[in-house]
N, C-alpha and C. Protein backbone atom coordinates (compact mmCIF):
# COMPACT_ATOMS: atom_id res chain seq x y z
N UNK A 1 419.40 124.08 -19.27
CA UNK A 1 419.39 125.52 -19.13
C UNK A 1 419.00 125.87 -17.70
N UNK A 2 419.92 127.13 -17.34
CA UNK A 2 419.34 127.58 -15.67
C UNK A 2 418.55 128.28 -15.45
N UNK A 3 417.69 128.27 -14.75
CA UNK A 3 416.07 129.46 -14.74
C UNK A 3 416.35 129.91 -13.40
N UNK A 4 416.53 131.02 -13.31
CA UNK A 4 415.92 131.68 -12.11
C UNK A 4 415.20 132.72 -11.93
N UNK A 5 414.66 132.64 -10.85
CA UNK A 5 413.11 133.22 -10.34
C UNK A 5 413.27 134.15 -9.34
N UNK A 6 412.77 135.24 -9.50
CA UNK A 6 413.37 136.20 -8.36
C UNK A 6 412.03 136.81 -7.55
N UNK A 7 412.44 137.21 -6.27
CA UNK A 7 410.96 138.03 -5.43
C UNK A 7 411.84 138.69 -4.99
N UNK A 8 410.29 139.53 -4.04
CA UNK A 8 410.44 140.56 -2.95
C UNK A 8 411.16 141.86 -3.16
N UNK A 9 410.93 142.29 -4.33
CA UNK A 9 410.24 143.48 -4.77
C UNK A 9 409.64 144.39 -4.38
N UNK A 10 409.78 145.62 -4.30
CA UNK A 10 408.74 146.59 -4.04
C UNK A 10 408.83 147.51 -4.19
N UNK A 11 408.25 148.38 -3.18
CA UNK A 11 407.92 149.96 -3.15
C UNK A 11 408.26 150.31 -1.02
N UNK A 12 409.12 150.95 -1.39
CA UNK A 12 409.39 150.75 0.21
C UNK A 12 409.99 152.68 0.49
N UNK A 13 410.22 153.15 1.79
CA UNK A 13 410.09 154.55 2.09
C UNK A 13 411.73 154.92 2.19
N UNK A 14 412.16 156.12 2.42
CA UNK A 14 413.54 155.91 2.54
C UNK A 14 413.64 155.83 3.89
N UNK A 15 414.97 154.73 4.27
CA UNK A 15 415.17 154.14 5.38
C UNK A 15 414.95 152.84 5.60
N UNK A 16 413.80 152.41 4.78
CA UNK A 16 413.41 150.97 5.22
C UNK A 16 414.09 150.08 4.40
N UNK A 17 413.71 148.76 4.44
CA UNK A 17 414.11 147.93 4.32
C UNK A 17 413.36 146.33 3.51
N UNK A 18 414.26 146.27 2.63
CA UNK A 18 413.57 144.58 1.50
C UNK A 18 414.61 143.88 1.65
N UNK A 19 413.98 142.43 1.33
CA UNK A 19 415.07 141.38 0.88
C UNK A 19 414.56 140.79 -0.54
N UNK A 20 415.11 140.77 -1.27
CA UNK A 20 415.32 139.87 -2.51
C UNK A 20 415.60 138.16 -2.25
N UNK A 21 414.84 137.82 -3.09
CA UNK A 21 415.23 136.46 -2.93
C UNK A 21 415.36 135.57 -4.49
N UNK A 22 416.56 135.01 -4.86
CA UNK A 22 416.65 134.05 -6.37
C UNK A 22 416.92 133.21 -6.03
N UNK A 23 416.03 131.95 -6.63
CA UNK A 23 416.29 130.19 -6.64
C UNK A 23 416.86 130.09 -7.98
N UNK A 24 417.53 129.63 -7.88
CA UNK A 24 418.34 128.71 -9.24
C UNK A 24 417.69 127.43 -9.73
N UNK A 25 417.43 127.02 -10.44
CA UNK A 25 417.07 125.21 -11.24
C UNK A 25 417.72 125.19 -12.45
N UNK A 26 417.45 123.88 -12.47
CA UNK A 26 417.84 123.43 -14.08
C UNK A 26 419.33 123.21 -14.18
N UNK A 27 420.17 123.48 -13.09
CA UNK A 27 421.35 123.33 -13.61
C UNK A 27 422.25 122.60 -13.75
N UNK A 28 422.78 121.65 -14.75
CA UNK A 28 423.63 120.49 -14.75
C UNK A 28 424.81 120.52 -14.18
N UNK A 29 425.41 121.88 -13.82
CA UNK A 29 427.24 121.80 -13.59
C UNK A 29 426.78 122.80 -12.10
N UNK A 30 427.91 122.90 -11.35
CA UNK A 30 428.00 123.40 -10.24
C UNK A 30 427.87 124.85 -10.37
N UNK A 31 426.97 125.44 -9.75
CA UNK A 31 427.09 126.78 -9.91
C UNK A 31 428.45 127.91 -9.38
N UNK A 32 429.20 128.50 -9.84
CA UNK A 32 429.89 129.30 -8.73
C UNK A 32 429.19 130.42 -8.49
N UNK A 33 429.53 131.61 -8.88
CA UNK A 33 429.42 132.92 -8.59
C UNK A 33 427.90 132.80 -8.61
N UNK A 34 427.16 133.66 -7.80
CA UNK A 34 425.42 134.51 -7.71
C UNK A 34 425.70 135.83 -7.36
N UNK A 35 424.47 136.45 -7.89
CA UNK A 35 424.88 137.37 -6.88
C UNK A 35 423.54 138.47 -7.80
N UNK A 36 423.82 139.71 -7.74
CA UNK A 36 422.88 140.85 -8.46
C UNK A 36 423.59 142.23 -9.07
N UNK A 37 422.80 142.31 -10.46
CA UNK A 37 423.12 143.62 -10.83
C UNK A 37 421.53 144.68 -10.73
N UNK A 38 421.89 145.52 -10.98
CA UNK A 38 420.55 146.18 -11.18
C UNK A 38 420.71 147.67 -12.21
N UNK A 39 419.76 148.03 -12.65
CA UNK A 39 419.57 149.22 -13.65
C UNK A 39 418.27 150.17 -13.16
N UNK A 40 419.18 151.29 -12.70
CA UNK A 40 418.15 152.21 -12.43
C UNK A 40 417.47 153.17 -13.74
N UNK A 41 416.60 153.79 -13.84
CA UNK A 41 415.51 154.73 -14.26
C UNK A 41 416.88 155.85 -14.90
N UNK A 42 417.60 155.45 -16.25
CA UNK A 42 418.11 156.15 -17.32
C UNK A 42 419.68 156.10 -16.65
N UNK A 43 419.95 155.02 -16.26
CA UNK A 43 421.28 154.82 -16.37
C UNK A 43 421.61 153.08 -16.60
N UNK A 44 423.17 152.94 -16.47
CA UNK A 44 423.32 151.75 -17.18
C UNK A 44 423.40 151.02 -16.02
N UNK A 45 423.17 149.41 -16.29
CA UNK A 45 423.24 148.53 -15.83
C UNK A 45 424.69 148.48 -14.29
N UNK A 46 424.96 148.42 -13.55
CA UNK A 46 425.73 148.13 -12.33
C UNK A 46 425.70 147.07 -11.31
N UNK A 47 426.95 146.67 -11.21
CA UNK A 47 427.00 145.62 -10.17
C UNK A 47 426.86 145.73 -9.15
N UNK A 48 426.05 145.10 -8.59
CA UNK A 48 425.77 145.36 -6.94
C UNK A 48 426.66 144.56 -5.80
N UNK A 49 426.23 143.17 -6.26
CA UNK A 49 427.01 142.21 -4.88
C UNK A 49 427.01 140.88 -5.60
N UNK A 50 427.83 140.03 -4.97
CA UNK A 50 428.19 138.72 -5.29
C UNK A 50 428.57 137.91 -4.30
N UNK A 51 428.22 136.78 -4.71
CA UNK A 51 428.85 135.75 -3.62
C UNK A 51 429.16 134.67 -3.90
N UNK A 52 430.07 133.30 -3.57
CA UNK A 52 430.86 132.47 -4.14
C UNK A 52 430.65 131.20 -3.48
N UNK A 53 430.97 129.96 -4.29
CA UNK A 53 430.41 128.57 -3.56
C UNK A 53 430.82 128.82 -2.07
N UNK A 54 431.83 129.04 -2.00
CA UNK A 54 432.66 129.06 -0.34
C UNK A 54 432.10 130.44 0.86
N UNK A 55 431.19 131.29 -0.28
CA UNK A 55 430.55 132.04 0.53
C UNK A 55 431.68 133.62 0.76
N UNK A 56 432.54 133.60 0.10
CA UNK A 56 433.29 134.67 -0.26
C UNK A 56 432.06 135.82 -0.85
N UNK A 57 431.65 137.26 -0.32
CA UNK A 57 431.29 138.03 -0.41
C UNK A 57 432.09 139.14 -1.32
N UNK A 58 431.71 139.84 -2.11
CA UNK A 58 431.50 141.38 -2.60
C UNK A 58 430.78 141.99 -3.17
N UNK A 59 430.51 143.79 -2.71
CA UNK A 59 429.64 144.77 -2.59
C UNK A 59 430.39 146.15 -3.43
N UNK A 60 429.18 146.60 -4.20
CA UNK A 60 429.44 147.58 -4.96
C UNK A 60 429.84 148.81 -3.80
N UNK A 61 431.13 149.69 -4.02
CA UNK A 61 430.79 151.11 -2.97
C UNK A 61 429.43 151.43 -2.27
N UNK A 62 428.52 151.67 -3.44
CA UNK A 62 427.14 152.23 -3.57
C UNK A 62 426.56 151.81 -2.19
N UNK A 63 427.10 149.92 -1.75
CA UNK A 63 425.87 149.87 -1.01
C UNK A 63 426.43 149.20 0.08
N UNK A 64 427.75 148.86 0.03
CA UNK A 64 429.02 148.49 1.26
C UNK A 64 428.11 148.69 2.84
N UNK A 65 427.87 147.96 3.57
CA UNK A 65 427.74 148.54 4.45
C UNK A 65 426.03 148.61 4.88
N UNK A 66 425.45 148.41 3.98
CA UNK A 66 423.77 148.71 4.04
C UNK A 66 423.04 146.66 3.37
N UNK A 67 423.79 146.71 2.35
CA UNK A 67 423.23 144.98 1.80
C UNK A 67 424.10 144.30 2.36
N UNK A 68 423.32 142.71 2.24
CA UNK A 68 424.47 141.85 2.31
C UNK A 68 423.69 140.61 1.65
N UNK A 69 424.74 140.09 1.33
CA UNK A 69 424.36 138.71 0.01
C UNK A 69 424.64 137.86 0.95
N UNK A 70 424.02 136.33 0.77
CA UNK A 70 423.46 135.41 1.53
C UNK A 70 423.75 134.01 0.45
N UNK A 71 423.62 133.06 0.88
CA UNK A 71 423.22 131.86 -0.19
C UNK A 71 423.26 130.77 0.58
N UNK A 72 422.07 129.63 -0.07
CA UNK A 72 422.51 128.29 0.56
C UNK A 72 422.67 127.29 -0.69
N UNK A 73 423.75 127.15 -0.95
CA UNK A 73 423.89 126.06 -1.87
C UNK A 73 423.45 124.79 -2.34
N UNK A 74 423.03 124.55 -0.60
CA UNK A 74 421.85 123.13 -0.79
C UNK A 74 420.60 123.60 -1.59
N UNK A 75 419.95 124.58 -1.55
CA UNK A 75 418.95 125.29 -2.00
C UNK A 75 419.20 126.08 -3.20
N UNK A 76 420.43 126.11 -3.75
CA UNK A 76 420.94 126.94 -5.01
C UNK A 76 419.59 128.37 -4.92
N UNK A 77 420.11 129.33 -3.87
CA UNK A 77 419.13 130.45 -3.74
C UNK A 77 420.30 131.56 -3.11
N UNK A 78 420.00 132.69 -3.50
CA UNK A 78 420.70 134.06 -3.21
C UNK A 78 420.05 134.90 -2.93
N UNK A 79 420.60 135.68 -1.55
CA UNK A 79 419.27 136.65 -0.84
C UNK A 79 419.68 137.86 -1.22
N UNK A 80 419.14 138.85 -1.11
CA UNK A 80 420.02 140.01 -0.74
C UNK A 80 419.36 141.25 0.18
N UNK A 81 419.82 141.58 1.09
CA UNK A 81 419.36 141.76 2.52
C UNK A 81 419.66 143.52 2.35
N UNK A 82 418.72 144.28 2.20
CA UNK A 82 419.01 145.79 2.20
C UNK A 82 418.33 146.49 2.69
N UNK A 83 419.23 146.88 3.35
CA UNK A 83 418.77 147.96 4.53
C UNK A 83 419.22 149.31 4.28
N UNK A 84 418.50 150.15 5.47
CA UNK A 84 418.68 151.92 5.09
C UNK A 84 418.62 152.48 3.57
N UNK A 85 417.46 151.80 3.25
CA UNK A 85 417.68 152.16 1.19
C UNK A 85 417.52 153.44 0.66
N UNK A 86 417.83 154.18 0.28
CA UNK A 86 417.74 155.32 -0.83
C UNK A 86 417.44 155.56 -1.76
N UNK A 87 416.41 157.07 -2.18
CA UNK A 87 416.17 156.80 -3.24
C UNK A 87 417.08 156.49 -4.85
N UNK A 88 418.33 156.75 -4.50
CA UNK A 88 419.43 156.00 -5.71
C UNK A 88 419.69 154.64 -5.88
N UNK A 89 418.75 153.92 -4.68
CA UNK A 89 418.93 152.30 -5.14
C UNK A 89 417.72 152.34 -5.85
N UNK A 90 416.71 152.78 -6.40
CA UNK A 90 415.44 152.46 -7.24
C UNK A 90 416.18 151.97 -8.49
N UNK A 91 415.72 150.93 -8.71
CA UNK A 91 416.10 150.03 -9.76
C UNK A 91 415.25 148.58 -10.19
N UNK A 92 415.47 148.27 -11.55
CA UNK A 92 415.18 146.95 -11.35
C UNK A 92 416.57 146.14 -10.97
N UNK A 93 416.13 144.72 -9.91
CA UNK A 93 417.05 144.08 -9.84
C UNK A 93 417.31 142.65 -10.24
N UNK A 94 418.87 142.28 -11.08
CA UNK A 94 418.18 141.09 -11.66
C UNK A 94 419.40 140.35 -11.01
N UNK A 95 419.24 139.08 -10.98
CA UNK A 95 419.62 137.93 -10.39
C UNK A 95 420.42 137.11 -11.34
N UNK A 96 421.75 137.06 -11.11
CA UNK A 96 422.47 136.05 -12.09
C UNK A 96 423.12 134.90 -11.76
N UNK A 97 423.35 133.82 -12.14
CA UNK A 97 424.42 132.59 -11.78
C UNK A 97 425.18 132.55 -13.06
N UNK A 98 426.44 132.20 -12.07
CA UNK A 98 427.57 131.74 -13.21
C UNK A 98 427.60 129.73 -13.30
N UNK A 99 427.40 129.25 -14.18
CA UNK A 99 428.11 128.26 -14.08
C UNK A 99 429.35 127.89 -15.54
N UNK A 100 429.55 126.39 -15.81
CA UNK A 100 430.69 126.14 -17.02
C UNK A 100 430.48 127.02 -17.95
N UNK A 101 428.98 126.54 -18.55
CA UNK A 101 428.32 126.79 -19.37
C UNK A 101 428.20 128.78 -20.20
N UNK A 102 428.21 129.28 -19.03
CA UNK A 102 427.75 130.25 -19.26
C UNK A 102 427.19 131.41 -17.72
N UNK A 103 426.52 132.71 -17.78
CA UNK A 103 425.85 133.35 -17.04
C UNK A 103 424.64 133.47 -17.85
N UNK A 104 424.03 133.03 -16.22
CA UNK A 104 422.23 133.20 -16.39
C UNK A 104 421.99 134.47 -15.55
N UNK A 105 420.41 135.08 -16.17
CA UNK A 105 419.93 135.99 -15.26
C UNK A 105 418.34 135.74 -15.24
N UNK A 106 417.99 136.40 -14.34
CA UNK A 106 416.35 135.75 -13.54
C UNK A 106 415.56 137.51 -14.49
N UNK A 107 414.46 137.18 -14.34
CA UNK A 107 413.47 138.14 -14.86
C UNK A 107 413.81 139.73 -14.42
N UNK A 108 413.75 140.12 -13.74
CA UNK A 108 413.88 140.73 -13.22
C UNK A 108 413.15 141.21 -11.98
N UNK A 109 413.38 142.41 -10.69
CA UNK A 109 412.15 143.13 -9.91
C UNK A 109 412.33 143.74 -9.20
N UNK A 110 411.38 145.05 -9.51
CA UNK A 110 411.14 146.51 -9.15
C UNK A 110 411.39 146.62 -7.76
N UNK A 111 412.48 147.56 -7.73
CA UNK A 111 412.46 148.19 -5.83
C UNK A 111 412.47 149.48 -6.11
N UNK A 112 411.49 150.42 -5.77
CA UNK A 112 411.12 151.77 -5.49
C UNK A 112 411.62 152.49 -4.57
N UNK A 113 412.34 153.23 -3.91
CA UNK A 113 412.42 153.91 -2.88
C UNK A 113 411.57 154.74 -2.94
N UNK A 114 410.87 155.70 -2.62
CA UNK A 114 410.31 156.90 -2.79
C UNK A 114 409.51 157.29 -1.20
N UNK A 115 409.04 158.29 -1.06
CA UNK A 115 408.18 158.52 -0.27
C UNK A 115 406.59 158.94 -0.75
């Protein structure tokens, strides 16, 4: 089974800036796809960004332009780099891998925008 573990979380102002970070373990088959969805405060779940063994990138509209997804495969870990945040990114964010088997997702964690 794949476990992943997610940080860097918070409570941050509008304008500024977090990175997320998920390690992957446990996993017997090659991972492809990582990447993040997140669910804000009374709406549904949305895709944010993804990224692919070969490092092929994509970004929800929402945030085109402001995140960017990262990974090192030697390290089976996925960043996600967001900048200029708003308060419409407040969400929890959770962390998924695809492999044969199935999609995994990591615990989840809180990013606040607010002032």
């Amino acid at each position: 089974q794949v476990q992943l573990v997610e940080s860097g979380g918070g409570l941050v102002q509008p304008g500024g800036t977090l990175r997320l970070s998920c390690a992957a373990s446990g996993s017997k088959f090659r991972i492809n796809a990582m990447g993040w969805y997140r669910q804000g405060p009374g709406k549904e779940r949305e895709w944010v960004a993804q990224i692919t063994r070969d490092k092929t990138t994509g970004y929800a509209d929402s945030v085109q332009g402001r995140f960017t997804i990262s990974r090192d495969n030697a390290k089976n870990t996925v960043d996600l780099q967001m900048n200029s945040l708003k308060p419409e990114d407040t969400a929890v964010y959770y962390c998924f891998a695809n492999d044969i088997t199935g999609t995994y997702w990591g615990q989840g964690t809180q990013v606040t925008v607010s002032s």
